[in-house]
N, C-alpha and C. Protein backbone atom coordinates (compact mmCIF):
# COMPACT_ATOMS: atom_id res chain seq x y z
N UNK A 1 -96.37 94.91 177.27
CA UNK A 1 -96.90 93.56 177.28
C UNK A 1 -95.92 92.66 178.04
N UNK A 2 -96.37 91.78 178.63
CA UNK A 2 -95.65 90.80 179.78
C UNK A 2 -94.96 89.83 179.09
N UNK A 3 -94.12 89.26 178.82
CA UNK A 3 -93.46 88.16 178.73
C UNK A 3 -94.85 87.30 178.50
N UNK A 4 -95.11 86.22 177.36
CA UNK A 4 -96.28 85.00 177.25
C UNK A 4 -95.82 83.80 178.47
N UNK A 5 -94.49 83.74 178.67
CA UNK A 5 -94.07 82.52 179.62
C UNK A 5 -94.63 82.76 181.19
N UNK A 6 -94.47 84.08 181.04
CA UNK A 6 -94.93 84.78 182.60
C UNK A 6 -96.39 84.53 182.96
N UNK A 7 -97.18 84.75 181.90
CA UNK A 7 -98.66 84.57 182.21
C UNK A 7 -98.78 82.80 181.68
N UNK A 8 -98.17 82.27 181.14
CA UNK A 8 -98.66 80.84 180.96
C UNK A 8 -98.73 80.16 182.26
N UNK A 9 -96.97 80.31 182.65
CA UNK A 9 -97.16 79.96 184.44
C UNK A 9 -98.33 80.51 185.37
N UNK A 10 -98.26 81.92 184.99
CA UNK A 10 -99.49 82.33 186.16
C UNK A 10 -101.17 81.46 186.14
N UNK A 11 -101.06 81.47 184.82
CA UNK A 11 -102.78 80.81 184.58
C UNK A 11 -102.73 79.06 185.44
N UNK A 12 -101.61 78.68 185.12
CA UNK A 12 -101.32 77.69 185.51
C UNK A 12 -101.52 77.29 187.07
N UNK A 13 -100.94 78.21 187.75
CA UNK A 13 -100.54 78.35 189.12
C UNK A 13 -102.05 78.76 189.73
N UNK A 14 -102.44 79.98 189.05
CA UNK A 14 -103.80 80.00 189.68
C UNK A 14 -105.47 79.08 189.48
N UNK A 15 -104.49 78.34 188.65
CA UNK A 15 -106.13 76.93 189.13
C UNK A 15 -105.13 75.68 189.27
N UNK A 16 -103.89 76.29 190.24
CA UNK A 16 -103.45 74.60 190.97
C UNK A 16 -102.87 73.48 190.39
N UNK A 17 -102.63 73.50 189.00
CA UNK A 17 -102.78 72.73 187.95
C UNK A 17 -100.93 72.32 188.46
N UNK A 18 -100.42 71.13 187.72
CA UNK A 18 -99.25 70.84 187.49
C UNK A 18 -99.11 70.25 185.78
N UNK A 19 -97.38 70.82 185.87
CA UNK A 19 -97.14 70.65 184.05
C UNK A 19 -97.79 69.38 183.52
N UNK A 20 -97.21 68.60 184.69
CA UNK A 20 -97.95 67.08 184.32
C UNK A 20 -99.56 66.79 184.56
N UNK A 21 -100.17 67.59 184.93
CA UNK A 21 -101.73 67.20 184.64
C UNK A 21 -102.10 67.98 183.75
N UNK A 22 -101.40 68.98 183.14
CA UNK A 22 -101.58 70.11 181.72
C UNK A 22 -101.67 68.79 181.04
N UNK A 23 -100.36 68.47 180.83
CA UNK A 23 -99.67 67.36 179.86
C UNK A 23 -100.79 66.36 179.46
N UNK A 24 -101.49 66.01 180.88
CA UNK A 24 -102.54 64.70 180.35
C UNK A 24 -103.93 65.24 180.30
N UNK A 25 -104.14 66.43 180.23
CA UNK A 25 -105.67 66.96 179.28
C UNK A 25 -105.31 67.05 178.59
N UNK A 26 -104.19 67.93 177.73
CA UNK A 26 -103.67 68.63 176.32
C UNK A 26 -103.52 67.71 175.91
N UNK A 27 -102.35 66.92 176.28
CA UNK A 27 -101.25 65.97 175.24
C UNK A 27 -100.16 66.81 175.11
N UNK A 28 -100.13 68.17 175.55
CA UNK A 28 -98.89 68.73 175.58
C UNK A 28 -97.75 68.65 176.38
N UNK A 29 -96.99 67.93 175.84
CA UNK A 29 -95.71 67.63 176.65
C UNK A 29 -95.02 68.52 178.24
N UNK A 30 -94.98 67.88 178.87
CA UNK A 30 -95.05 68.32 180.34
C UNK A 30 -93.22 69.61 179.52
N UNK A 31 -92.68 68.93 179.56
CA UNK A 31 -91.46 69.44 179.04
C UNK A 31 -91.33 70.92 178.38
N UNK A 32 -92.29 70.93 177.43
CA UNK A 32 -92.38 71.64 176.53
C UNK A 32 -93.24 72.70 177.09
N UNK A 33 -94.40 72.54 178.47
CA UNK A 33 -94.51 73.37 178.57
C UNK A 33 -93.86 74.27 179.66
N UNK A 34 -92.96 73.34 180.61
CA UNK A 34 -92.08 74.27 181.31
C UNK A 34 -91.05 74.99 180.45
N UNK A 35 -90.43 74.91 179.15
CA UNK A 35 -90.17 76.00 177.99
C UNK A 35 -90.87 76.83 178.01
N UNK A 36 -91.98 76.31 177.79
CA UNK A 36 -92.41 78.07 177.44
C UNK A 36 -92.78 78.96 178.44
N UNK A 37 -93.01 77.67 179.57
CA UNK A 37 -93.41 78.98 180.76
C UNK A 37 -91.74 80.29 180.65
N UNK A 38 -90.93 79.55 180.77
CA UNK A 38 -89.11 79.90 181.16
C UNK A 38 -88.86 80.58 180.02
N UNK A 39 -90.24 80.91 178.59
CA UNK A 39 -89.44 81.78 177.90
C UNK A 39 -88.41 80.92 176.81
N UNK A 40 -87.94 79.82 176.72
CA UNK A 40 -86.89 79.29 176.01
C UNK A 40 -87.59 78.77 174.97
N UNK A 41 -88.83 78.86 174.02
CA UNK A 41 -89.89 78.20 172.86
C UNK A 41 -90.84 79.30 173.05
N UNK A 42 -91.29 79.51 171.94
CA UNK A 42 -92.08 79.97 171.27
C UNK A 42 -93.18 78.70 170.94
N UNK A 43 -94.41 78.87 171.52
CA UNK A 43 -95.38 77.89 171.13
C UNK A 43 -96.07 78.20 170.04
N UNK A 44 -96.55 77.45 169.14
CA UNK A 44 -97.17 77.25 167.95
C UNK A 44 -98.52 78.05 168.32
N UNK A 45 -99.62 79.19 167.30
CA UNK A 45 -100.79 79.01 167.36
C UNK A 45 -101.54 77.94 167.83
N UNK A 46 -101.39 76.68 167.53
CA UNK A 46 -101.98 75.96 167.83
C UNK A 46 -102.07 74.90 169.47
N UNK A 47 -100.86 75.62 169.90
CA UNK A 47 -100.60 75.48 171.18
C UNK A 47 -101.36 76.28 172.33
N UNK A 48 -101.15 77.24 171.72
CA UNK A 48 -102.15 78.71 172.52
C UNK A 48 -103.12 77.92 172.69
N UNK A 49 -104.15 78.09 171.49
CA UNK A 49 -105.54 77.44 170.86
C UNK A 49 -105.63 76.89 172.24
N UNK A 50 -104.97 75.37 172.26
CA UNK A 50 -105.15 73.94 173.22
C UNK A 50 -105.22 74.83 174.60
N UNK A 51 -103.94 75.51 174.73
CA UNK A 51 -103.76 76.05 176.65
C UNK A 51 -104.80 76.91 176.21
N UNK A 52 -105.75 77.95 175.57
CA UNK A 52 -106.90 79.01 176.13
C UNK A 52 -107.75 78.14 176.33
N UNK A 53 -108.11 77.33 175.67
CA UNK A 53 -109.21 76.50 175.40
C UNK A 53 -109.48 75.63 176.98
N UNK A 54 -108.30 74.76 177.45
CA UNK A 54 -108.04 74.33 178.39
C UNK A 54 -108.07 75.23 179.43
N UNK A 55 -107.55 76.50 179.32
CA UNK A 55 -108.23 77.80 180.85
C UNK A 55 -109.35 78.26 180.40
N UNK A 56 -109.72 78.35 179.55
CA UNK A 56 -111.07 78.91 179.10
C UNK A 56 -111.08 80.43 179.32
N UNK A 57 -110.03 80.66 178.45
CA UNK A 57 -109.63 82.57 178.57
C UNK A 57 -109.08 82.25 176.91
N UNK A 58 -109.22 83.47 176.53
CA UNK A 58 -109.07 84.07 175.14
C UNK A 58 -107.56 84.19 175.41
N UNK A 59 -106.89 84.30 173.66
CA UNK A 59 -105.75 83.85 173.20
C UNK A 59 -104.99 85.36 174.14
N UNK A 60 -105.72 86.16 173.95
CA UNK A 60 -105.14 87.92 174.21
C UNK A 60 -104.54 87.46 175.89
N UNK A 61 -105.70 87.02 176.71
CA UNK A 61 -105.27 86.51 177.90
C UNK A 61 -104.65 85.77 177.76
N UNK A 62 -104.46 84.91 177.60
CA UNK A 62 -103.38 83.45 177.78
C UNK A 62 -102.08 84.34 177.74
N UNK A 63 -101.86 85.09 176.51
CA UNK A 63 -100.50 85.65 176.33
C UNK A 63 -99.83 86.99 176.86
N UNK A 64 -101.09 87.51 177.85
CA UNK A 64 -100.94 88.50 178.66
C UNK A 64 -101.15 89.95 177.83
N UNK A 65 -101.71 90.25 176.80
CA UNK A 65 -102.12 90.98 176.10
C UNK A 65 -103.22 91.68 176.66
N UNK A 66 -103.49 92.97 177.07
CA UNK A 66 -104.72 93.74 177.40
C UNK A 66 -104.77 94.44 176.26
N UNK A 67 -106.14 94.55 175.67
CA UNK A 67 -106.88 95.19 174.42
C UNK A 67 -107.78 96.10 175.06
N UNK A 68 -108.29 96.04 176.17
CA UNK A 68 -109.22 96.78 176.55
C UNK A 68 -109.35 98.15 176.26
N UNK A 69 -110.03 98.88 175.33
CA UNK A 69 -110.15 100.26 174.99
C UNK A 69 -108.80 101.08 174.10
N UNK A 70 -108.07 99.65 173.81
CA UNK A 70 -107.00 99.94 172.60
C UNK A 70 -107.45 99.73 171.36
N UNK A 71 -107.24 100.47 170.46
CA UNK A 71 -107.26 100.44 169.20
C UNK A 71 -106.16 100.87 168.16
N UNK A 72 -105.64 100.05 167.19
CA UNK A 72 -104.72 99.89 166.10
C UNK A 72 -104.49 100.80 165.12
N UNK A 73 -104.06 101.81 164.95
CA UNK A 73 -104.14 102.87 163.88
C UNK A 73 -102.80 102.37 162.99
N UNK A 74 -102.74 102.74 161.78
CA UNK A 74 -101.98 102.98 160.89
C UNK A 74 -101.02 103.92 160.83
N UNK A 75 -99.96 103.74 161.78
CA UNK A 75 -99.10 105.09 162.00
C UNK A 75 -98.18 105.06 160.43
N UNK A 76 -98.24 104.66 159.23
CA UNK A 76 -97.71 104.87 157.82
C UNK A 76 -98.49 105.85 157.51
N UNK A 77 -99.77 105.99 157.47
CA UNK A 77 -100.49 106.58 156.78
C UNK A 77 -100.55 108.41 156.88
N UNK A 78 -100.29 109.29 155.98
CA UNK A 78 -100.56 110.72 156.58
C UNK A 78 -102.08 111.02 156.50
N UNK A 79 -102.12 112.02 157.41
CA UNK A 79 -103.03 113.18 157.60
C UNK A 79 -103.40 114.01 156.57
């Protein structure tokens, strides 16, 4: 899985956007989100929420997560 700062910038970059016009749809601090692009914060659930919502891509995308044809097993459990 990619770094979340890596793909925040990328989503960013690929619809042109600047921190400061994030800043004035969200309300999320221009500041705060060059942190997290750089990796230095951890954004809140509820931060995600605002930036997927605002790219209009699911939380898995926003944070660079591929699920596609993965599935979660219980490696505690025996056979």
């Amino acid at each position: 899985m990619r770094k979340y700062g890596e793909t925040f910038k990328e989503q960013r970059i690929l619809r042109g956007k600047t921190l400061k016009e994030i800043e004035a749809a969200t309300g999320i601090n221009n500041g705060n989100l060059s942190r997290y692009e750089r990796d230095e914060v951890v954004p809140s659930i509820y931060i995600c929420e605002l930036l997927a919502d605002y790219y209009g891509i699911t939380l898995d995308e926003l944070i660079g997560r591929d699920v596609v044809g993965e599935t979660v097993t219980d490696k505690t459990s025996s056979k």
